[in-house]
Structures are given as structure tokens and as C-alpha cells.
PDB file of N, CA and C in Angstrom:
ATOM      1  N   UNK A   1      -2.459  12.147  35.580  1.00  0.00           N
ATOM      2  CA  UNK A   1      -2.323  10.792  35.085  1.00  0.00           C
ATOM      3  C   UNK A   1      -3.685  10.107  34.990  1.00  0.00           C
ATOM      4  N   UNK A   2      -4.567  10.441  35.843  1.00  0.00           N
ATOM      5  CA  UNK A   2      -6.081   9.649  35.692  1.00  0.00           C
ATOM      6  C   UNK A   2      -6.785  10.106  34.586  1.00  0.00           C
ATOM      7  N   UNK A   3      -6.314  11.384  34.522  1.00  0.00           N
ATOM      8  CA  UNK A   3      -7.049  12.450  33.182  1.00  0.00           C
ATOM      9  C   UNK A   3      -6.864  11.573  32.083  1.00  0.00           C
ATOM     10  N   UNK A   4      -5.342  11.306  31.996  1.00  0.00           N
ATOM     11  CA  UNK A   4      -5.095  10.331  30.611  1.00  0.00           C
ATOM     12  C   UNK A   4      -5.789   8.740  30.531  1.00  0.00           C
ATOM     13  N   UNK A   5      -5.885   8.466  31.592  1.00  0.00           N
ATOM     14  CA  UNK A   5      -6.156   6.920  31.435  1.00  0.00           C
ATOM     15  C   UNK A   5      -7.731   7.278  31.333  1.00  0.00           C
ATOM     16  N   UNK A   6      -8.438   8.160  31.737  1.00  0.00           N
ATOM     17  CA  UNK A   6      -9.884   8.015  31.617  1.00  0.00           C
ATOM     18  C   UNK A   6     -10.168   8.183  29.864  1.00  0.00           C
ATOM     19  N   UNK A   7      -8.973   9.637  29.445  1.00  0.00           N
ATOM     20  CA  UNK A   7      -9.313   9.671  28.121  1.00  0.00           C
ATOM     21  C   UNK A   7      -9.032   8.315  27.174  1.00  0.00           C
ATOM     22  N   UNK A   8      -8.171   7.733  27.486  1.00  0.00           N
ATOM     23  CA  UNK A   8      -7.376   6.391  26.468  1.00  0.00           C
ATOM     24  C   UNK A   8      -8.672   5.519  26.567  1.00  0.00           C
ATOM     25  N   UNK A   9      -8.948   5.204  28.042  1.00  0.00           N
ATOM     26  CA  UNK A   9     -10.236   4.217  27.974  1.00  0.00           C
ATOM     27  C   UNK A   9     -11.414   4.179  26.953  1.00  0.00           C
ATOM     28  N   UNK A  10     -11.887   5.021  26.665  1.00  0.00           N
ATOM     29  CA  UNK A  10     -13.042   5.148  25.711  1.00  0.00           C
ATOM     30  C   UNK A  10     -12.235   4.476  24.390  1.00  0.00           C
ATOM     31  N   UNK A  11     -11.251   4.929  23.718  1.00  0.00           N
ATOM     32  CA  UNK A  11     -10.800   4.458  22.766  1.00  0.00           C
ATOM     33  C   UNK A  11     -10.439   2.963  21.990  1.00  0.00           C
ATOM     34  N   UNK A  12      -9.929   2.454  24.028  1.00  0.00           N
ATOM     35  CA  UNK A  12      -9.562   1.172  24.064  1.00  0.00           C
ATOM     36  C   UNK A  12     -10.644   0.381  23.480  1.00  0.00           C
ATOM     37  N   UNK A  13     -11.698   0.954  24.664  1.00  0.00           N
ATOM     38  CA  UNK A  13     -13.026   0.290  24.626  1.00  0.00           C
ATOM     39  C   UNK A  13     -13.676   0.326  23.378  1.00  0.00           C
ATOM     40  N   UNK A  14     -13.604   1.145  22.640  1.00  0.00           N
ATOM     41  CA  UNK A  14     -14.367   1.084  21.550  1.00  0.00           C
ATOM     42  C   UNK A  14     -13.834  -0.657  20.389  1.00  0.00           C
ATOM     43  N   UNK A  15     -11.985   0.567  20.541  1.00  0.00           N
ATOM     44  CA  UNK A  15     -11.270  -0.985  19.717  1.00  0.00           C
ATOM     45  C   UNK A  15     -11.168  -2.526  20.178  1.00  0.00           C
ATOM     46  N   UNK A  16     -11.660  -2.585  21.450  1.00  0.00           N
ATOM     47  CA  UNK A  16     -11.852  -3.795  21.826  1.00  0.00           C
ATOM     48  C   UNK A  16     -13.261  -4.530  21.100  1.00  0.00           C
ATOM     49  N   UNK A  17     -14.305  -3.890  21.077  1.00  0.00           N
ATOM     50  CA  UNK A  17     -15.826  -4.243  21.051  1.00  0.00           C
ATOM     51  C   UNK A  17     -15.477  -4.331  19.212  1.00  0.00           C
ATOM     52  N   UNK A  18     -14.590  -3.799  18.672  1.00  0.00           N
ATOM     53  CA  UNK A  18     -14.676  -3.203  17.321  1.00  0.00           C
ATOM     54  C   UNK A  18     -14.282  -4.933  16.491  1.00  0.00           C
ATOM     55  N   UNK A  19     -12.810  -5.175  17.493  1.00  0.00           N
ATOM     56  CA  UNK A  19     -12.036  -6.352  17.279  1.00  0.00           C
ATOM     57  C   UNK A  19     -13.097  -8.370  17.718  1.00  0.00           C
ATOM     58  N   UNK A  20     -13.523  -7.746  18.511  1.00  0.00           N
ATOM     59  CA  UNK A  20     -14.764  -8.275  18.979  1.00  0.00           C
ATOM     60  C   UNK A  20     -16.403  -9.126  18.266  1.00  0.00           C
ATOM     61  N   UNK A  21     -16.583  -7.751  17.418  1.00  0.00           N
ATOM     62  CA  UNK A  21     -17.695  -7.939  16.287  1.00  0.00           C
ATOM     63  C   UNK A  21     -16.604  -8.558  15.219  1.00  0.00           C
ATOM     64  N   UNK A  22     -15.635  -8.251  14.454  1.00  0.00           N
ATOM     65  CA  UNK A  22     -15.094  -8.771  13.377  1.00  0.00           C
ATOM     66  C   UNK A  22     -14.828 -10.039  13.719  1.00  0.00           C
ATOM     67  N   UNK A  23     -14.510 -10.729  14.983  1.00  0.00           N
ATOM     68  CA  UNK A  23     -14.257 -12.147  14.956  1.00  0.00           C
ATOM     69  C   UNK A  23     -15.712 -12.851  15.148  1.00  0.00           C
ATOM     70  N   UNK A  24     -16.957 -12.189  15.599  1.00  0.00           N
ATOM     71  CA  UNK A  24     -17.871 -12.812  16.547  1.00  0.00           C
ATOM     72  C   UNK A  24     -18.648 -13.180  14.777  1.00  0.00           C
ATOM     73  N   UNK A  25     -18.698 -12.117  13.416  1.00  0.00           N
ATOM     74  CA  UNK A  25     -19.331 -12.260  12.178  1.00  0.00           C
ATOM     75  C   UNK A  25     -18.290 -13.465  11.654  1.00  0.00           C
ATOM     76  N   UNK A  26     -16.833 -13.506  11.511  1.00  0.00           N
ATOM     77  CA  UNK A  26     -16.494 -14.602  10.773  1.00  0.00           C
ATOM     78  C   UNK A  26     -15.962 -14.387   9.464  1.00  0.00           C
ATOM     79  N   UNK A  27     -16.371 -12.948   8.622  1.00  0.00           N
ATOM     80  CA  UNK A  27     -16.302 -13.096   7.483  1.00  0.00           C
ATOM     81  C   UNK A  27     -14.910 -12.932   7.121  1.00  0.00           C
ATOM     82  N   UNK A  28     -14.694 -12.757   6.270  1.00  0.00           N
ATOM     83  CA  UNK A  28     -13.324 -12.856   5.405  1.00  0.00           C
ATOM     84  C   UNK A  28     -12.977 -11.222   4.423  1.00  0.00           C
ATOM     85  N   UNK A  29     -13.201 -10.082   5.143  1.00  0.00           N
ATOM     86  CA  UNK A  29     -13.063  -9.210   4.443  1.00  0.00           C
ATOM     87  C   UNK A  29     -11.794  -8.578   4.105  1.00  0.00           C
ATOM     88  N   UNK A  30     -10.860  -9.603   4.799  1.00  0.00           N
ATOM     89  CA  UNK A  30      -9.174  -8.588   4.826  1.00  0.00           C
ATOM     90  C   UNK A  30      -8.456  -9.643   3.596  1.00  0.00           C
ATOM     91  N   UNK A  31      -9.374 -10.122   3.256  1.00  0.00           N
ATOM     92  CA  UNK A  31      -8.823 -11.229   2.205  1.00  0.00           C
ATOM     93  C   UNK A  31      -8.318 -10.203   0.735  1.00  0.00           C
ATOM     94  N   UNK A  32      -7.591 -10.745   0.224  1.00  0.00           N
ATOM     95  CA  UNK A  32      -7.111  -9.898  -1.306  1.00  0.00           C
ATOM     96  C   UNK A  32      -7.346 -11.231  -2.403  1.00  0.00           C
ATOM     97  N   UNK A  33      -8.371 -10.629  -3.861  1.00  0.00           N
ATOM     98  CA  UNK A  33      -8.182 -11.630  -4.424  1.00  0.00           C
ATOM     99  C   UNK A  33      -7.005 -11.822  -5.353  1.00  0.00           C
ATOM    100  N   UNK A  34      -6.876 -12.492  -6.023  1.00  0.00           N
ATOM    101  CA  UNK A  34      -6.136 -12.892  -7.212  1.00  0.00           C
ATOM    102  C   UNK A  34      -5.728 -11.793  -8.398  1.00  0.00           C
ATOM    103  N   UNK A  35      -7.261 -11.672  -8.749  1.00  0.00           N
ATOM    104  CA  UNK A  35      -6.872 -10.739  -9.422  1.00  0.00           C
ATOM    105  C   UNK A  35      -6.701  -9.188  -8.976  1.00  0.00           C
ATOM    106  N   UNK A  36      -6.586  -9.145  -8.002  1.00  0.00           N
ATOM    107  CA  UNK A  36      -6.447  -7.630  -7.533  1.00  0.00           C
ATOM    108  C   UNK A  36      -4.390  -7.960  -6.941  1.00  0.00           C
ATOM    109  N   UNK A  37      -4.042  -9.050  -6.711  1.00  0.00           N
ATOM    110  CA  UNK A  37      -2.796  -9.157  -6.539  1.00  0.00           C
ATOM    111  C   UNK A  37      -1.917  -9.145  -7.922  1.00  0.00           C
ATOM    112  N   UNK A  38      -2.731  -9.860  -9.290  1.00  0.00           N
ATOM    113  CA  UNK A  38      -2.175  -9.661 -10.544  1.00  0.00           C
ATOM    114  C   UNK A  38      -2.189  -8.304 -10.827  1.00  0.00           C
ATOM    115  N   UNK A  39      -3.377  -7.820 -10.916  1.00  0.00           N
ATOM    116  CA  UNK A  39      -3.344  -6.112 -11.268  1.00  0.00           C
ATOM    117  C   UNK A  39      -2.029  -5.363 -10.634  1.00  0.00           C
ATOM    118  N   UNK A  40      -1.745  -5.502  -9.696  1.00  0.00           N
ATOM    119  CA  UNK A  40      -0.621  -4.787  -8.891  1.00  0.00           C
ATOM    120  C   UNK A  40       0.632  -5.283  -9.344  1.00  0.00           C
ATOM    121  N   UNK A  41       0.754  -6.619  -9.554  1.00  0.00           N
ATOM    122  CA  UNK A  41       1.938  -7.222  -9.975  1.00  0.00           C
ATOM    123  C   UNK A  41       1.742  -6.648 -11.523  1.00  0.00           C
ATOM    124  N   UNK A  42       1.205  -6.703 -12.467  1.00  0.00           N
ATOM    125  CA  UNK A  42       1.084  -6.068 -13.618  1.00  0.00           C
ATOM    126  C   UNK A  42       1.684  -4.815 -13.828  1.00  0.00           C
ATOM    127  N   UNK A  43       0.686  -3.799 -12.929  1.00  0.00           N
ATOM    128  CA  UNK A  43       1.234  -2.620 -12.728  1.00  0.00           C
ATOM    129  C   UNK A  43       2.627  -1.857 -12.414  1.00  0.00           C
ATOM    130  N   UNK A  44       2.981  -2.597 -11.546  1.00  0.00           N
ATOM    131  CA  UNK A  44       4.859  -2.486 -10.365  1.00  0.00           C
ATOM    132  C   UNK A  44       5.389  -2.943 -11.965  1.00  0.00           C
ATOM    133  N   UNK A  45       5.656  -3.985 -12.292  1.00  0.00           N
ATOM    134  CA  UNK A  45       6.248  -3.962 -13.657  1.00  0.00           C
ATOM    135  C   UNK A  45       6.353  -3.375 -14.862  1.00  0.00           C
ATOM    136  N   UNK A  46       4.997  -3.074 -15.081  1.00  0.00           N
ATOM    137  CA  UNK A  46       4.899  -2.169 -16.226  1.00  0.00           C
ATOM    138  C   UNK A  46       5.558  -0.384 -15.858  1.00  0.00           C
ATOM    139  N   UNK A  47       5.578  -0.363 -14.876  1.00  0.00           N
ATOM    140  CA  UNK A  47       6.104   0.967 -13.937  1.00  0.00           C
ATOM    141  C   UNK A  47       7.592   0.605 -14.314  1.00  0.00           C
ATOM    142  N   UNK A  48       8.364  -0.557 -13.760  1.00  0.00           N
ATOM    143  CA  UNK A  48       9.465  -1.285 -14.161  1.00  0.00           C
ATOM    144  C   UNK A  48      10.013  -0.734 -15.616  1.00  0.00           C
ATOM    145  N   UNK A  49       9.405  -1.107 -16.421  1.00  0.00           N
ATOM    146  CA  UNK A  49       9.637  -1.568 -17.979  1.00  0.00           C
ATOM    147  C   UNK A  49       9.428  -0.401 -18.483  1.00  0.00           C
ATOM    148  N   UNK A  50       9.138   0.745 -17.851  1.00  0.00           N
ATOM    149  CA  UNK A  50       8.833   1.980 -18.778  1.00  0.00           C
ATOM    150  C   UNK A  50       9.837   2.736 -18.161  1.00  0.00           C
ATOM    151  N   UNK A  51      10.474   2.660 -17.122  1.00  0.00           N
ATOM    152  CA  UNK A  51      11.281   3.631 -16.183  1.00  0.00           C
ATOM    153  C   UNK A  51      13.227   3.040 -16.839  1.00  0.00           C
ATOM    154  N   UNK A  52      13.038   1.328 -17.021  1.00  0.00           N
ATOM    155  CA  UNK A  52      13.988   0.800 -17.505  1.00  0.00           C
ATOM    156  C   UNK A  52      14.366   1.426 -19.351  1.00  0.00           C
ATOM    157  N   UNK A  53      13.238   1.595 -19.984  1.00  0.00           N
ATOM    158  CA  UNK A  53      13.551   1.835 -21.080  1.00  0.00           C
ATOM    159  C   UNK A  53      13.788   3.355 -21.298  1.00  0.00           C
ATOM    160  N   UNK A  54      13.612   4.389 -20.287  1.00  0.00           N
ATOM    161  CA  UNK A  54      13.785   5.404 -20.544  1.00  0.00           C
ATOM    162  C   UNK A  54      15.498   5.323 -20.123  1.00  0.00           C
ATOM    163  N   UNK A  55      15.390   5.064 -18.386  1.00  0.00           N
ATOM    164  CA  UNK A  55      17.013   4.975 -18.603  1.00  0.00           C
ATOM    165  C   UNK A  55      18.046   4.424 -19.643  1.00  0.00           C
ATOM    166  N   UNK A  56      17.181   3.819 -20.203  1.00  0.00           N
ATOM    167  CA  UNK A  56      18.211   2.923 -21.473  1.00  0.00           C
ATOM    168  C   UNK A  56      18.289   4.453 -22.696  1.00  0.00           C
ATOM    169  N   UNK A  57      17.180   4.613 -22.798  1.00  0.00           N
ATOM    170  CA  UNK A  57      17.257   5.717 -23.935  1.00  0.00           C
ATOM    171  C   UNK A  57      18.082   6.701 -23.500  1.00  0.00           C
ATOM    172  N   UNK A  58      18.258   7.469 -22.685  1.00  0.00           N
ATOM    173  CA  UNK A  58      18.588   8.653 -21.969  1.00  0.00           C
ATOM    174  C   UNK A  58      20.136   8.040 -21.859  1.00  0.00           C
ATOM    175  N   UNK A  59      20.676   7.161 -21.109  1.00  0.00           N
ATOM    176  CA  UNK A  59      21.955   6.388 -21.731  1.00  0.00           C
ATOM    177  C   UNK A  59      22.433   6.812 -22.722  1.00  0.00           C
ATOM    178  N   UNK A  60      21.744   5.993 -24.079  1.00  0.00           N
ATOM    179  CA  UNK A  60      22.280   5.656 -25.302  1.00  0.00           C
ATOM    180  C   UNK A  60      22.588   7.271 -25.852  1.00  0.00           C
ATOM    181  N   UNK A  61      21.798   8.225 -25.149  1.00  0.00           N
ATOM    182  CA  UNK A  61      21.616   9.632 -26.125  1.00  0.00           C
ATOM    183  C   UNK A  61      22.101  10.708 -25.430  1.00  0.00           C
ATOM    184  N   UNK A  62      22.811  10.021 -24.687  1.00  0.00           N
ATOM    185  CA  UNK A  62      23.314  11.082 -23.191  1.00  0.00           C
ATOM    186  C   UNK A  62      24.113  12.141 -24.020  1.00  0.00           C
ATOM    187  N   UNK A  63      25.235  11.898 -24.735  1.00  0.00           N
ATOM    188  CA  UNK A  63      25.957  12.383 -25.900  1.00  0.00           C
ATOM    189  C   UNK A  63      25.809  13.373 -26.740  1.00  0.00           C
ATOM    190  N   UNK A  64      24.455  12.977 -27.046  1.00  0.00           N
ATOM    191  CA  UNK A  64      23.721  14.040 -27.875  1.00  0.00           C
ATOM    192  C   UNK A  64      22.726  14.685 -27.334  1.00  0.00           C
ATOM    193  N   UNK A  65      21.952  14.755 -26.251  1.00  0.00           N
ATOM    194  CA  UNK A  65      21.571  15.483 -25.330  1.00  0.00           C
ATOM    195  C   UNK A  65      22.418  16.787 -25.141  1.00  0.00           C
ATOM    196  N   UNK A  66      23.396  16.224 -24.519  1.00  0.00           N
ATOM    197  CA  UNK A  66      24.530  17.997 -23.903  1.00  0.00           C
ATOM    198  C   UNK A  66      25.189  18.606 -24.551  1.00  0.00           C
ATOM    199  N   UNK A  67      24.734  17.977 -26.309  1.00  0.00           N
ATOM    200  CA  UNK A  67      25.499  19.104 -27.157  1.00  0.00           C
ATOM    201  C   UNK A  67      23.996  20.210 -27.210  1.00  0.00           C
ATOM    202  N   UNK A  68      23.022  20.057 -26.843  1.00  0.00           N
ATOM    203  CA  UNK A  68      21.424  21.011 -27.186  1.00  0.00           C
ATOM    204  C   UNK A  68      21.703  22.306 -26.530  1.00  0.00           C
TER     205      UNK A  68
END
């Protein structure tokens, strides 16, 4: 059991000092802008709208598909 807690310690310690410097600088790096939230929202939809129109096609032609 000491074996483990000596190994975990280093780790802790590191992520403590790690959590430490990111508040002690201030900056704002976990921030997302605007346009990197539009790009994604763009994207998820257009993913949307191409997956919707195939099921629509594949639907409409289902019929004539399983006579091939």
C-alpha cells in the first residue's frame, strides 16, 4: 500500500503545480471562439442535411432498388 501512494504522489504533485501555474498566468486559453463554435454548428448540420437527403432518396427508390 505505501508502494502505491509513493507512486500516485509524483503524479498528484505534478497535477497540482500544473493546476497551479494555469491559475497563477490568468490567461484564457480554454476559451472557444465564435467562429470555431459556428464552424461546428455548420458542419453537425451539413452532416444532418446530407444523411437526411439520402434517407429521403433511398426511401423514395426503395422499390426500385430490390428489383436490381
Amino acid at each position: 500500500m505505501r508502494m502505491t501512494l509513493t507512486r500516485l504522489s509524483a503524479p498528484s504533485r505534478w497535477l497540482r503545480s500544473r493546476i497551479a501555474q494555469g491559475r497563477a498566468h490568468g490567461d484564457d486559453r480554454g476559451d472557444i471562439s465564435i467562429t470555431t463554435v459556428i464552424i461546428w454548428v455548420a458542419a453537425v448540420a451539413g452532416a444532418l442535411a446530407i444523411a437526411g437527403t439520402l434517407a429521403a432518396v433511398l426511401t423514395k427508390y426503395n422499390g426500385l432498388i430490390t428489383g436490381l
